[in-house]
Protein backbone atom coordinates (compact mmCIF):
# COMPACT_ATOMS: atom_id res chain seq x y z
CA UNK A 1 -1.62 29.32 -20.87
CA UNK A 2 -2.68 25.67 -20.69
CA UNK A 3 -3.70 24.13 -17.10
CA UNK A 4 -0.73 22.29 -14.99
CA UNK A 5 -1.80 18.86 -13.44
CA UNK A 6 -0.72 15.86 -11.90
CA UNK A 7 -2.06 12.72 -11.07
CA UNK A 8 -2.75 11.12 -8.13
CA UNK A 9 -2.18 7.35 -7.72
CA UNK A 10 -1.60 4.35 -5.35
CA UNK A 11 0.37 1.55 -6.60
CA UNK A 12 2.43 -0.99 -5.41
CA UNK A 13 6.04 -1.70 -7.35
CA UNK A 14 4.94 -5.57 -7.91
CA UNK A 15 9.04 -6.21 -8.46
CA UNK A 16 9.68 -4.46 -4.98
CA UNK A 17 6.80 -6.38 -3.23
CA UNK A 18 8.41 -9.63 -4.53
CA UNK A 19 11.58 -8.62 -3.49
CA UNK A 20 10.37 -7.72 -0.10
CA UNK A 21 8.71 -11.30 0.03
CA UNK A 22 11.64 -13.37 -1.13
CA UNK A 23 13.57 -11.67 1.64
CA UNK A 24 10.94 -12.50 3.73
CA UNK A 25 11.00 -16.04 2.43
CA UNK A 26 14.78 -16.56 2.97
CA UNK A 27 14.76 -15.30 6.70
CA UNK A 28 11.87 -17.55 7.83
CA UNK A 29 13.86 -19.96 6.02
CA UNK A 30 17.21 -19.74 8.62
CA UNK A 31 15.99 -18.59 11.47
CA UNK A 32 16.08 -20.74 14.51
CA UNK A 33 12.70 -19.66 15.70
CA UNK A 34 10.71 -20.58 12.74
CA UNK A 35 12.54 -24.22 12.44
CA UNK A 36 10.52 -27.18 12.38
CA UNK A 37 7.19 -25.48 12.64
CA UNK A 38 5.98 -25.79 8.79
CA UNK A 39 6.82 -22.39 8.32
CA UNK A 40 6.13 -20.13 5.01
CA UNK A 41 5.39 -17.64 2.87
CA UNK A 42 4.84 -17.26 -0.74
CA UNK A 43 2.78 -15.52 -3.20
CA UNK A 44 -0.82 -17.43 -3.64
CA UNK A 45 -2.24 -15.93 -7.25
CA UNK A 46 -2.28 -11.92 -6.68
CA UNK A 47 -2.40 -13.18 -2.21
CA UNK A 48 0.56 -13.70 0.11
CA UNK A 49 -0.37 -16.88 1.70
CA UNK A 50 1.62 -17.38 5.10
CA UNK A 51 1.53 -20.53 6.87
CA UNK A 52 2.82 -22.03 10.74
CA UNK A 53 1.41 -24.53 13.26
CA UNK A 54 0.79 -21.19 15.58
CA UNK A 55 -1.34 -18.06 15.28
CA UNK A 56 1.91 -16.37 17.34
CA UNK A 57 3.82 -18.16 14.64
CA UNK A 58 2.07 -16.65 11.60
CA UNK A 59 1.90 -13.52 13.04
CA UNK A 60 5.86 -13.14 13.40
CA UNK A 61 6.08 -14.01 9.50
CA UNK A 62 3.59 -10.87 8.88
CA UNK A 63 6.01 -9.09 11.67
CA UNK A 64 9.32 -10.59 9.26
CA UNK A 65 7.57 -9.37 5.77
CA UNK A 66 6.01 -5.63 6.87
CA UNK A 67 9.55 -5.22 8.26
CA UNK A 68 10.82 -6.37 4.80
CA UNK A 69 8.23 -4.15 2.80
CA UNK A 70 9.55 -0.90 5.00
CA UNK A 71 13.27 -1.60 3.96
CA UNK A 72 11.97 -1.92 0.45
CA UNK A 73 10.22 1.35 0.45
CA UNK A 74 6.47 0.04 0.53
CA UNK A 75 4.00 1.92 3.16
CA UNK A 76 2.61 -0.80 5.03
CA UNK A 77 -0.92 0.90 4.11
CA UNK A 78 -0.78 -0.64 0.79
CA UNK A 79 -0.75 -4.13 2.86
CA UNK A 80 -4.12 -5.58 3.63
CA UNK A 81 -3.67 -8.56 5.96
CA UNK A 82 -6.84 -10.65 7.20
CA UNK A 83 -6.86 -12.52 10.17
CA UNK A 84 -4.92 -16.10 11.46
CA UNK A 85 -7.31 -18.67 10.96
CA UNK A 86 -7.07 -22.53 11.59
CA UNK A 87 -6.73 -24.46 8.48
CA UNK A 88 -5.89 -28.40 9.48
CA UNK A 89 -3.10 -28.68 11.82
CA UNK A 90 -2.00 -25.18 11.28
CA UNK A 91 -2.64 -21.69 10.92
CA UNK A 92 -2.90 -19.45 7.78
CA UNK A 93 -2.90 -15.56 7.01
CA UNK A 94 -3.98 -13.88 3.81
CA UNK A 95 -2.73 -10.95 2.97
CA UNK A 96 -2.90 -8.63 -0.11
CA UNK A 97 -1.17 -5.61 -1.51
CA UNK A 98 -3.49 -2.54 -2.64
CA UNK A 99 -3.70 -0.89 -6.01
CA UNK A 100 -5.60 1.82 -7.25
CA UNK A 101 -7.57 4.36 -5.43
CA UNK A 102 -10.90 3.01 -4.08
CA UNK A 103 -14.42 5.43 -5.08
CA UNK A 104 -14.77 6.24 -1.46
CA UNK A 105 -11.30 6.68 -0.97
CA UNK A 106 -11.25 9.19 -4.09
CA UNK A 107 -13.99 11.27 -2.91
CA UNK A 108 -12.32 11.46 0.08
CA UNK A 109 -9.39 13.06 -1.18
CA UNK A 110 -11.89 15.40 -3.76
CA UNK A 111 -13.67 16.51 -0.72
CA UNK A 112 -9.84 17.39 0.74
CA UNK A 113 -9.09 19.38 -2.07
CA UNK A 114 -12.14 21.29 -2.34
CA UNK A 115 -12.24 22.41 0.86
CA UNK A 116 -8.78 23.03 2.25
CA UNK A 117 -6.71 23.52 -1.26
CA UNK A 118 -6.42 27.04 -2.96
CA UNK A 119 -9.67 27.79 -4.69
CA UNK A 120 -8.29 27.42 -8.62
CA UNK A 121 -7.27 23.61 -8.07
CA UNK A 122 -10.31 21.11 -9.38
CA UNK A 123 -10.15 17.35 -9.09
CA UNK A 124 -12.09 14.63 -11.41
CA UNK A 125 -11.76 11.10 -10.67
CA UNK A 126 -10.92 8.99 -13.67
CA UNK A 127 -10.96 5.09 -12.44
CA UNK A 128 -8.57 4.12 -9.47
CA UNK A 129 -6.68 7.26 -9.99
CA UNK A 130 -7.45 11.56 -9.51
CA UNK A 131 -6.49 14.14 -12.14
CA UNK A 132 -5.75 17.31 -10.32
CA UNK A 133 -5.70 20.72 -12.31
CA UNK A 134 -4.45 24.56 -11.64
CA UNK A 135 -3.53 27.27 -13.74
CA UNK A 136 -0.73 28.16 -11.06
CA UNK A 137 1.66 25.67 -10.12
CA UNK A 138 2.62 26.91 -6.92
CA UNK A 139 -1.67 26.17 -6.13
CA UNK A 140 -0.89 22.48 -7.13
CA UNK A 141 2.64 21.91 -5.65
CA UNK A 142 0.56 23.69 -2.30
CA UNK A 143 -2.30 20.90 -2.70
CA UNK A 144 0.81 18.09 -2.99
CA UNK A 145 2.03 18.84 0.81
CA UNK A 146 -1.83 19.01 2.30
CA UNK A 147 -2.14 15.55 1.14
CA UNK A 148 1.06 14.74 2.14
CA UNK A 149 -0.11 16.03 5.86
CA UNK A 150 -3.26 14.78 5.33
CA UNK A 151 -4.56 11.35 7.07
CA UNK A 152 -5.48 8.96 4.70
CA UNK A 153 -5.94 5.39 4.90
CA UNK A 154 -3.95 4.82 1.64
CA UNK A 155 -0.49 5.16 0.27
CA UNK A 156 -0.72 7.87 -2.27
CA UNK A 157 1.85 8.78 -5.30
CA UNK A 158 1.91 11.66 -7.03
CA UNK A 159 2.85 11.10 -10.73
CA UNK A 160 2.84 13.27 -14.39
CA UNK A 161 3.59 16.84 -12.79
CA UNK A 162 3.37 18.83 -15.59
């Protein structure tokens, strides 16, 4: 009997993220707090580029579009945002979504598996993403909910079950 496996990935749903941002958008856009203060937010190349004439200011858009990513589904440790920093009269926060499974990241999760899984699953790394094999599927579907419990910095998917 061939080997069961799965994949392990972390990706963002780009159409979700600019959903999630154009909501954002629209409620910076009417409410009463954000008038008149050269308020934004809107995609910058792959960034999200938020702009205000505060650091509070720009920090209550990130507070408006994490909210925004949650309702959407998106774990808020796929979003990497920098710091407020001055830029002219006002302030400006970068922030970017992650894809793909950092090298560190992945050995990480390898060094997870080999020590805490059941002793037939084996990992490989191939690029941002981990192949993880078992003869028994119960071994891998046992391996799925450590991760799950596991701490990790990233938002993980599990994809190709099979």
């Amino acid at each position: 009997m061939a080997d069961s496996s799965f994949d392990i990935v972390s990706k963002v749903d780009k159409m979700e993220a600019d959903n999630a941002l154009n909501q954002a958008h629209k409620e910076v856009e009417q409410r009463y707090d954000f008038k008149n203060i050269g308020a934004s937010i809107e995609w910058s190349g792959e960034k999200i580029l938020m702009k205000a004439n505060s650091e509070e200011r720009v920090k209550a858009i990130l507070d408006v579009f994490e909210s925004k990513l949650i309702k959407r589904g998106i774990s808020l440790k796929s979003l990497d945002a920098g710091e407020p920093y001055a830029s002219g009269k006002e302030y400006r926060l970068e922030a970017t979504l992650k894809n793909g499974i950092e090298q560190d990241q992945a050995k990480k999760i390898g060094k997870i598996i080999r020590d805490e899984a059941p002793k037939s699953v084996k990992s490989q790394i191939q690029g941002d993403e981990l192949r993880v094999q078992s003869k028994s599927r119960d071994d891998l579907q046992e391996t799925i909910a450590l991760l799950k419990r596991s701490d990790l910095d990233i938002d993980i998917q599990f994809l190709n079950f099979r």
